[in-house]
C-alpha atoms as a PDB file:
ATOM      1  CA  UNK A   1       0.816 -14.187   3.012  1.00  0.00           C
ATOM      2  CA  UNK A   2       3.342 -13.375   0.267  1.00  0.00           C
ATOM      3  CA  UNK A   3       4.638  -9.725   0.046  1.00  0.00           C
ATOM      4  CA  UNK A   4       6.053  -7.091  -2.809  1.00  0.00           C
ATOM      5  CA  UNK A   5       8.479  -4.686  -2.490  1.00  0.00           C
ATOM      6  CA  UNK A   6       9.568  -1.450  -4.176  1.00  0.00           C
ATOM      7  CA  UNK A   7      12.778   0.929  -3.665  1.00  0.00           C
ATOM      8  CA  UNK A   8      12.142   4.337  -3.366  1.00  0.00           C
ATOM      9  CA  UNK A   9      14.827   7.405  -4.038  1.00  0.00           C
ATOM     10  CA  UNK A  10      14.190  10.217  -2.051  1.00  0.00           C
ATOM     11  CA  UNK A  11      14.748  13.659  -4.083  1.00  0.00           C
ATOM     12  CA  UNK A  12      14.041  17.006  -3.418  1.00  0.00           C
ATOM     13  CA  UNK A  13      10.266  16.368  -4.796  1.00  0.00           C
ATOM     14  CA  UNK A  14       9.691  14.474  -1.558  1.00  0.00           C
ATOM     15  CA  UNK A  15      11.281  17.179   0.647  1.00  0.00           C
ATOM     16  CA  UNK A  16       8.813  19.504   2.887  1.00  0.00           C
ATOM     17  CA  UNK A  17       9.432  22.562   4.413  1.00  0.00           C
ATOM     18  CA  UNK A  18      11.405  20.893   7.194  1.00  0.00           C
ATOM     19  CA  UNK A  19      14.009  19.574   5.452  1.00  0.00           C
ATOM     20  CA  UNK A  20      12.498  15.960   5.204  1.00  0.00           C
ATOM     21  CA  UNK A  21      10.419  14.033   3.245  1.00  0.00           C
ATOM     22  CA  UNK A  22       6.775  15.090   3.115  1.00  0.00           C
ATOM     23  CA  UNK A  23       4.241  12.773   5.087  1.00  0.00           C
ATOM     24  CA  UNK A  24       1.709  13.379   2.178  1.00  0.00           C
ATOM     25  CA  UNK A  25       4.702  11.361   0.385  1.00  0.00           C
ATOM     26  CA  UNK A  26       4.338   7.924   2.572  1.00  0.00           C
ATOM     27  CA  UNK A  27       0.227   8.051   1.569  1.00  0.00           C
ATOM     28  CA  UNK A  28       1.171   7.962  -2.280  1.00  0.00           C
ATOM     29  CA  UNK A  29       3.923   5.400  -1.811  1.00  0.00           C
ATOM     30  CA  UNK A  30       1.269   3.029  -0.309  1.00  0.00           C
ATOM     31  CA  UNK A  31      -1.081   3.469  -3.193  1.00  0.00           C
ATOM     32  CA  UNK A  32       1.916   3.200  -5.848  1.00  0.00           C
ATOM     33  CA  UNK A  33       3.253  -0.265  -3.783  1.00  0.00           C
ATOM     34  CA  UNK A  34      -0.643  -1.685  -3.451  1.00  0.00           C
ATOM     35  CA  UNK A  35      -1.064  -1.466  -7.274  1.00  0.00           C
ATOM     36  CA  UNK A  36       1.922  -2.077  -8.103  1.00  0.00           C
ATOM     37  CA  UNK A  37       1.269  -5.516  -5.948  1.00  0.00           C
ATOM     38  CA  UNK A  38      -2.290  -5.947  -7.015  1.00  0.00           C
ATOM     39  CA  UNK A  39      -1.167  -6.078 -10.227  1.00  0.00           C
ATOM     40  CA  UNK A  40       1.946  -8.173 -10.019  1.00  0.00           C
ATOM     41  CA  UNK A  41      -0.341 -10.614  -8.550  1.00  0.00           C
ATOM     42  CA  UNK A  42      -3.129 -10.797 -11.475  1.00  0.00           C
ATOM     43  CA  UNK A  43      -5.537  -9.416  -8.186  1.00  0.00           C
ATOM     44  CA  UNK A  44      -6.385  -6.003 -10.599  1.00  0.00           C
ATOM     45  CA  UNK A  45      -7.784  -7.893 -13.592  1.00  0.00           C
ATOM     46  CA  UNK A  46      -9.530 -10.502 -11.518  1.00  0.00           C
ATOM     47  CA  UNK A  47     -11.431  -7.725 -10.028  1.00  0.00           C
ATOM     48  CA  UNK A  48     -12.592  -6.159 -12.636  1.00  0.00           C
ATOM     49  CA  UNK A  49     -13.841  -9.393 -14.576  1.00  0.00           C
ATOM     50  CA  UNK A  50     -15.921  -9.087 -11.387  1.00  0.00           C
ATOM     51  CA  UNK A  51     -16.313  -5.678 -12.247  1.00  0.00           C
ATOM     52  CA  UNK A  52     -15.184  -4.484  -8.921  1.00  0.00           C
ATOM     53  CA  UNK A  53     -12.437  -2.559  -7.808  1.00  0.00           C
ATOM     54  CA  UNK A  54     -10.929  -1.947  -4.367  1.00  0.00           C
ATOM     55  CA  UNK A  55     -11.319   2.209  -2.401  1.00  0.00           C
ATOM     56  CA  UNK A  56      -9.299   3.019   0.803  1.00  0.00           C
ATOM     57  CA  UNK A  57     -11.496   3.248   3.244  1.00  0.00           C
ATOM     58  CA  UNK A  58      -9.258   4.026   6.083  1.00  0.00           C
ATOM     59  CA  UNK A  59      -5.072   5.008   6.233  1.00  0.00           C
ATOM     60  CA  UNK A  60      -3.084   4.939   9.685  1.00  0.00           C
ATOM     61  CA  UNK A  61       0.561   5.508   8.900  1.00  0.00           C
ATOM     62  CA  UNK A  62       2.896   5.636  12.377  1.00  0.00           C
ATOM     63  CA  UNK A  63       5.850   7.792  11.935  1.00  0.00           C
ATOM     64  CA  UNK A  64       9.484   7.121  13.513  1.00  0.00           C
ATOM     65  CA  UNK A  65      12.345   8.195  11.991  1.00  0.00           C
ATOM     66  CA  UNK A  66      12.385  11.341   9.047  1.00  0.00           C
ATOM     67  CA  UNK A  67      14.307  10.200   5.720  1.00  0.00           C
ATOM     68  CA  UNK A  68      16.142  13.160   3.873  1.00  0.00           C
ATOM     69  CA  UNK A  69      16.842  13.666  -0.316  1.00  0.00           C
ATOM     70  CA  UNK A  70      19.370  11.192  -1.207  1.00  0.00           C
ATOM     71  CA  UNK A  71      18.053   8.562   1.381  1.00  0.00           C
ATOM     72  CA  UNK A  72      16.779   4.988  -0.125  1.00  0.00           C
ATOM     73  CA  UNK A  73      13.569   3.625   1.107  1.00  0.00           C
ATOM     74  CA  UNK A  74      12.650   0.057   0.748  1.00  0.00           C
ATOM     75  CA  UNK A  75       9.207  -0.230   1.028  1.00  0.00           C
ATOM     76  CA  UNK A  76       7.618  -3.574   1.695  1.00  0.00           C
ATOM     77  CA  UNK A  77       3.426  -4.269   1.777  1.00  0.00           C
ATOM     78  CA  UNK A  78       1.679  -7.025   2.384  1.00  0.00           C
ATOM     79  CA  UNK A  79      -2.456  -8.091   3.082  1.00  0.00           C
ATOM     80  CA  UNK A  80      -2.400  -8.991   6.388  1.00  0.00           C
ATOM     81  CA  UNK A  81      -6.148 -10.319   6.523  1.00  0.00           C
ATOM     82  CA  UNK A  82      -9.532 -10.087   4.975  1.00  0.00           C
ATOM     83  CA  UNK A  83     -13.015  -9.882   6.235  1.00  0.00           C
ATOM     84  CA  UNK A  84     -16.044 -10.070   4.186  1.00  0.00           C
ATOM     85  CA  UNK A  85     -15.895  -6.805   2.363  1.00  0.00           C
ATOM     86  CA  UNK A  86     -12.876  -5.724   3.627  1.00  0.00           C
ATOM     87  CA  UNK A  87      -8.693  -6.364   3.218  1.00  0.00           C
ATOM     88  CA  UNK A  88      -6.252  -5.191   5.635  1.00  0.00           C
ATOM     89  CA  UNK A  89      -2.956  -4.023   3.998  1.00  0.00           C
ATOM     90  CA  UNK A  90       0.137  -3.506   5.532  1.00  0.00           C
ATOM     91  CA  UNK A  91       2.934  -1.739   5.152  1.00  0.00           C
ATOM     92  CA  UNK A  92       6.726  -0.828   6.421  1.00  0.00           C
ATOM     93  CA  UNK A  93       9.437   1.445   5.255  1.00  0.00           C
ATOM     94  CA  UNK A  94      12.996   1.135   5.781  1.00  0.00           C
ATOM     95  CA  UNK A  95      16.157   2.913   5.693  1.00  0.00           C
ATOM     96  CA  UNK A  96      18.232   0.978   3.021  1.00  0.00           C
ATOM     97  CA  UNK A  97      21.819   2.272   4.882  1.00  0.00           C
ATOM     98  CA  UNK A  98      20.891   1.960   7.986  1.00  0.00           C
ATOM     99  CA  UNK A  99      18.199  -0.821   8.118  1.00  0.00           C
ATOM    100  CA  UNK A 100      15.873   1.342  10.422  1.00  0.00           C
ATOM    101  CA  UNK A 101      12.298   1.684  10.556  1.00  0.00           C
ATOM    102  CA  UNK A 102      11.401   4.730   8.882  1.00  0.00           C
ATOM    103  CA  UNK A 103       7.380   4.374   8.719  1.00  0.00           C
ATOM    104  CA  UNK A 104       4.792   1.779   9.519  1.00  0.00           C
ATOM    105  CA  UNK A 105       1.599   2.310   7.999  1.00  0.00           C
ATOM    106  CA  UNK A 106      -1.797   0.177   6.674  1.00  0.00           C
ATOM    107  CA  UNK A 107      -4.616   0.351   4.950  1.00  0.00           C
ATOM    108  CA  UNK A 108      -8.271  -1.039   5.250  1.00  0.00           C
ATOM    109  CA  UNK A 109      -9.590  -1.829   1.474  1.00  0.00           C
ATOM    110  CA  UNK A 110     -13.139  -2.206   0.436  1.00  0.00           C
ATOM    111  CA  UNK A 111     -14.022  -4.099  -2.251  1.00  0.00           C
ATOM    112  CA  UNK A 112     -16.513  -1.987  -4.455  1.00  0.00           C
ATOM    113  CA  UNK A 113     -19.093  -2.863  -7.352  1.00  0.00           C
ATOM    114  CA  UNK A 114     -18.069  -0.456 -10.291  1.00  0.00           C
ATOM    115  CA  UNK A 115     -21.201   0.161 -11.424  1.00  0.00           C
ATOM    116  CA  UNK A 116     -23.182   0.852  -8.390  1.00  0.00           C
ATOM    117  CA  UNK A 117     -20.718   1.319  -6.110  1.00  0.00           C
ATOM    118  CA  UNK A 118     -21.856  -1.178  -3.294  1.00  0.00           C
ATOM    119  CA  UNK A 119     -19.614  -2.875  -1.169  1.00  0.00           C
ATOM    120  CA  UNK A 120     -19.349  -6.902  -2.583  1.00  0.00           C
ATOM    121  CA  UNK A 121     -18.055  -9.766  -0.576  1.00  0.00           C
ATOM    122  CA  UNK A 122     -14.638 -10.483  -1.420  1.00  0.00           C
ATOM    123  CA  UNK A 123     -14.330 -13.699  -3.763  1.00  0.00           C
ATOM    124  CA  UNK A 124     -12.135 -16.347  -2.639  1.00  0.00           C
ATOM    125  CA  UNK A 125     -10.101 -16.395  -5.854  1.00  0.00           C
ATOM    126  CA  UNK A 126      -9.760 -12.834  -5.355  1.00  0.00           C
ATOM    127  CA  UNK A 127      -7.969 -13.462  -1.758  1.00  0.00           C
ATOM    128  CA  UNK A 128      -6.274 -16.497  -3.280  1.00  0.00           C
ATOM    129  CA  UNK A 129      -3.690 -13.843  -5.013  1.00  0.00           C
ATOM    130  CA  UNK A 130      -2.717 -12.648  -1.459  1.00  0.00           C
ATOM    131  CA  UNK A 131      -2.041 -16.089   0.333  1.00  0.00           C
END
């Protein structure tokens, strides 16, 4: 399955009141980076000509190592597999210095009807983008 990934610059936005960078922080990178690959992809538009759209239904996000403001985080996602109505997305952070695992994390996605808001079997040209 191909995979996207994004830099991230830590600042003192990021920082909590330990001195590193927020956990809240890691949930909205992994939104950011699944749009962000979604859309590289064409997945965002296919979806809604099916007028559908993907919700989280479930986050896990296993924390290693802290980063710190002024620390570079590559951030790499990927779907790892789909079921009917579901995708599983995954997701690791690294230190760009030191090459350590900072973070890994996924994501199951449901794919949603827009106007009712049913779950909808996932279209194969929909999982096409991801493989």
């Amino acid at each position: 399955m191909n995979s996207y990934e994004m830099t991230i610059a830590v600042t003192s936005h990021h920082i909590d009141e330990n001195g590193h960078v927020n956990n809240i922080e890691y949930l909205k990178w992994m939104q950011e980076i699944a749009i962000a690959h979604s859309d590289a992809v064409g997945c965002s538009e296919a979806a809604l000509q099916h007028e559908a759209t993907w919700y989280a239904r479930e986050h896990k996000i296993r924390y290693l190592r802290p980063a710190f403001e002024g620390d570079s985080i590559r951030v790499k996602t990927w779907v790892d597999s789909f079921q009917r109505v579901s995708s599983l997305r995954k997701y690791q952070f690294v230190h760009e210095e030191y090459g350590k695992i900072l973070a890994e994390a996924s994501t199951m996605w449901v794919f949603v009807d827009c106007n009712s808001g049913r779950l909808l079997s996932i279209p194969d040209n929909i999982k096409n983008f991801f493989e």
